[in-house]
C-alpha atoms as a PDB file:
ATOM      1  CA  UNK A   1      29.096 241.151  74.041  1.00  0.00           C
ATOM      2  CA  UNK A   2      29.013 237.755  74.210  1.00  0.00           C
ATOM      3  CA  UNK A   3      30.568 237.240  77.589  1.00  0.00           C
ATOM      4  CA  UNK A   4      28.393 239.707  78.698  1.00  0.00           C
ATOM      5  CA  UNK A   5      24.706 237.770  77.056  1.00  0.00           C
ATOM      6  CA  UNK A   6      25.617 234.279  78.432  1.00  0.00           C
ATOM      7  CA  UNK A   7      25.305 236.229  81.969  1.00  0.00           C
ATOM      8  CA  UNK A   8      22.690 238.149  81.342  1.00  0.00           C
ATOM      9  CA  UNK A   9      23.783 241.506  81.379  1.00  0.00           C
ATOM     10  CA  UNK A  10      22.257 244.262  79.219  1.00  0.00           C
ATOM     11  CA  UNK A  11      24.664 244.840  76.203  1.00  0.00           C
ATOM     12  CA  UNK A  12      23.726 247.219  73.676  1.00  0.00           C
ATOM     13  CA  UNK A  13      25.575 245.599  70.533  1.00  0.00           C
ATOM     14  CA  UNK A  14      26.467 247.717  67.486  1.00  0.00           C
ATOM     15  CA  UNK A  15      26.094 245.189  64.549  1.00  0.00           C
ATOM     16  CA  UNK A  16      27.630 246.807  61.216  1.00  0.00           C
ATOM     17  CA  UNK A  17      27.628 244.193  58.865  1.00  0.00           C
ATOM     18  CA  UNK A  18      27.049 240.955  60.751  1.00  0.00           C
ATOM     19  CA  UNK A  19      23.725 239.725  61.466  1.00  0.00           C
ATOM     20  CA  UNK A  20      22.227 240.222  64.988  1.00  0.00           C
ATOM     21  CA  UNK A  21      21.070 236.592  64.723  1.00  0.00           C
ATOM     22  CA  UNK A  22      24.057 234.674  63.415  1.00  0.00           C
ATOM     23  CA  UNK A  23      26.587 236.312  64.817  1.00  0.00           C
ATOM     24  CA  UNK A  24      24.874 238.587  68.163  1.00  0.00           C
ATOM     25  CA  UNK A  25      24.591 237.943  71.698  1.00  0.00           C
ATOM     26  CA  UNK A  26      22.365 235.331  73.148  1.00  0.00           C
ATOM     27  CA  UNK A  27      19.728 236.245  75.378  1.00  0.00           C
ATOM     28  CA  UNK A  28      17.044 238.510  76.734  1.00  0.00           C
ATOM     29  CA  UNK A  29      19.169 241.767  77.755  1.00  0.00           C
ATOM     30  CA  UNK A  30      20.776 242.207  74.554  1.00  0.00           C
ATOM     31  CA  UNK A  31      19.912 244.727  72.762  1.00  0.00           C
ATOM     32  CA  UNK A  32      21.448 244.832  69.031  1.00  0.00           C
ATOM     33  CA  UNK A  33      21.446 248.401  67.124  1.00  0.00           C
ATOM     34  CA  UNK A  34      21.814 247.471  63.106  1.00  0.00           C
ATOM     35  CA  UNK A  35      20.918 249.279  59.821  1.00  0.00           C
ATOM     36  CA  UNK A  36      20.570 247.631  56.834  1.00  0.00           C
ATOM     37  CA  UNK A  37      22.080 248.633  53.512  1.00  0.00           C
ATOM     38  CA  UNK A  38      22.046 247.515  50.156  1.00  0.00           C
ATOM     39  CA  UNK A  39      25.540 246.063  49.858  1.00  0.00           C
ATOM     40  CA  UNK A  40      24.340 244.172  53.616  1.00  0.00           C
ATOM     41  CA  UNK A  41      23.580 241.181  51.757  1.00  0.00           C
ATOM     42  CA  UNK A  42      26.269 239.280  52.001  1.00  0.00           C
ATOM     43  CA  UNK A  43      28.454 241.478  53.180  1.00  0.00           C
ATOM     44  CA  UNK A  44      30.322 239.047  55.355  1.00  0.00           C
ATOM     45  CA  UNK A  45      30.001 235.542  56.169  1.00  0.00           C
ATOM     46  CA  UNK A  46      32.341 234.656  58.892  1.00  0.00           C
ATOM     47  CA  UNK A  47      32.681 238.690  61.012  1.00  0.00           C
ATOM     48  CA  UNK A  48      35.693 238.686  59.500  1.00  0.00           C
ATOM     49  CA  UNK A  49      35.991 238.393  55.773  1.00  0.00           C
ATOM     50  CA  UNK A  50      34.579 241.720  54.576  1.00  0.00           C
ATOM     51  CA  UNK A  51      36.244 244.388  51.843  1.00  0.00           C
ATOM     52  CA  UNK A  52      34.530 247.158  52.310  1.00  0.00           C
ATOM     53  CA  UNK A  53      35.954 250.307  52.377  1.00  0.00           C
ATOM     54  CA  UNK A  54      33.869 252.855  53.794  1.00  0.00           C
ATOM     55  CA  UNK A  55      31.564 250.807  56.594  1.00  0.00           C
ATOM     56  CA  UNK A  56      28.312 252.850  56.243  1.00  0.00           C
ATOM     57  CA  UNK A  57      26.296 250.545  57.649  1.00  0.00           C
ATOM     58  CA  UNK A  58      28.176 251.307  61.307  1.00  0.00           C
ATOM     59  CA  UNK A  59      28.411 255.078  60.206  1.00  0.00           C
ATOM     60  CA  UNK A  60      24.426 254.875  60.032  1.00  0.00           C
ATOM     61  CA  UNK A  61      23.786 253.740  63.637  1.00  0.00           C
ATOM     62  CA  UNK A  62      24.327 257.572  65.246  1.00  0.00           C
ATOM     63  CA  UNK A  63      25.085 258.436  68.812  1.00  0.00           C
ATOM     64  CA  UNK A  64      21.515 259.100  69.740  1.00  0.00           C
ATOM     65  CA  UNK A  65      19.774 256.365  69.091  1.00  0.00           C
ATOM     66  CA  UNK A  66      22.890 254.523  71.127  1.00  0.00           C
ATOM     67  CA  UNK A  67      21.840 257.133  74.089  1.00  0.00           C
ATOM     68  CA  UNK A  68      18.120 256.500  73.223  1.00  0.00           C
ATOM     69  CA  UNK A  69      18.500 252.246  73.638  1.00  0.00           C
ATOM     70  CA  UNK A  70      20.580 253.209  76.654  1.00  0.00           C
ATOM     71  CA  UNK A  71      18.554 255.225  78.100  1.00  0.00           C
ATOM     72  CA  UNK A  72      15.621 252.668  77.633  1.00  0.00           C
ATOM     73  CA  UNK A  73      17.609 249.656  79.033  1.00  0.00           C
ATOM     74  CA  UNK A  74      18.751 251.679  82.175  1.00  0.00           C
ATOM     75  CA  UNK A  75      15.062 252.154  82.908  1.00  0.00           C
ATOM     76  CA  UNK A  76      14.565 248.649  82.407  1.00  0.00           C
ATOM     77  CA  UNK A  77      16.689 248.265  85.154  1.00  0.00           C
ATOM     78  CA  UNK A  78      14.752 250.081  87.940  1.00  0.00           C
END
């Protein structure tokens, strides 16, 4: 993701419990997918320090909306 922000290629970035702005990509094609929960805050401080158990917060981000920020970056492209 970050690699791929520094030169400027789209990334869709699927941010569980990190925030997009502390710990996201860099830059004008990236386009992070996050839902916030109540145990979000603080779930983790340093991307690598959290306990939990059963990750909802990724769980919440479904397929579609993935295809549906695809789909709008692709025509973003043309």
């Amino acid at each position: 993701m970050h690699l791929g922000a520094a030169l400027d290629v789209p990334v869709i970035s699927l941010q569980g419990p990190t925030s997009p702005q502390r710990c996201g990509g860099i830059g004008t094609a990236v386009y992070p997918l996050r839902k916030e929960q109540l145990c979000s805050k603080p779930c983790i401080y340093l991307g690598f320090d959290s306990n939990c158990k059963n990750n909802r917060c990724m769980q919440a981000i479904s397929a579609e909306e993935v295809f549906q920020t695809l789909q709008k970056v692709l025509l973003k492209k043309k």
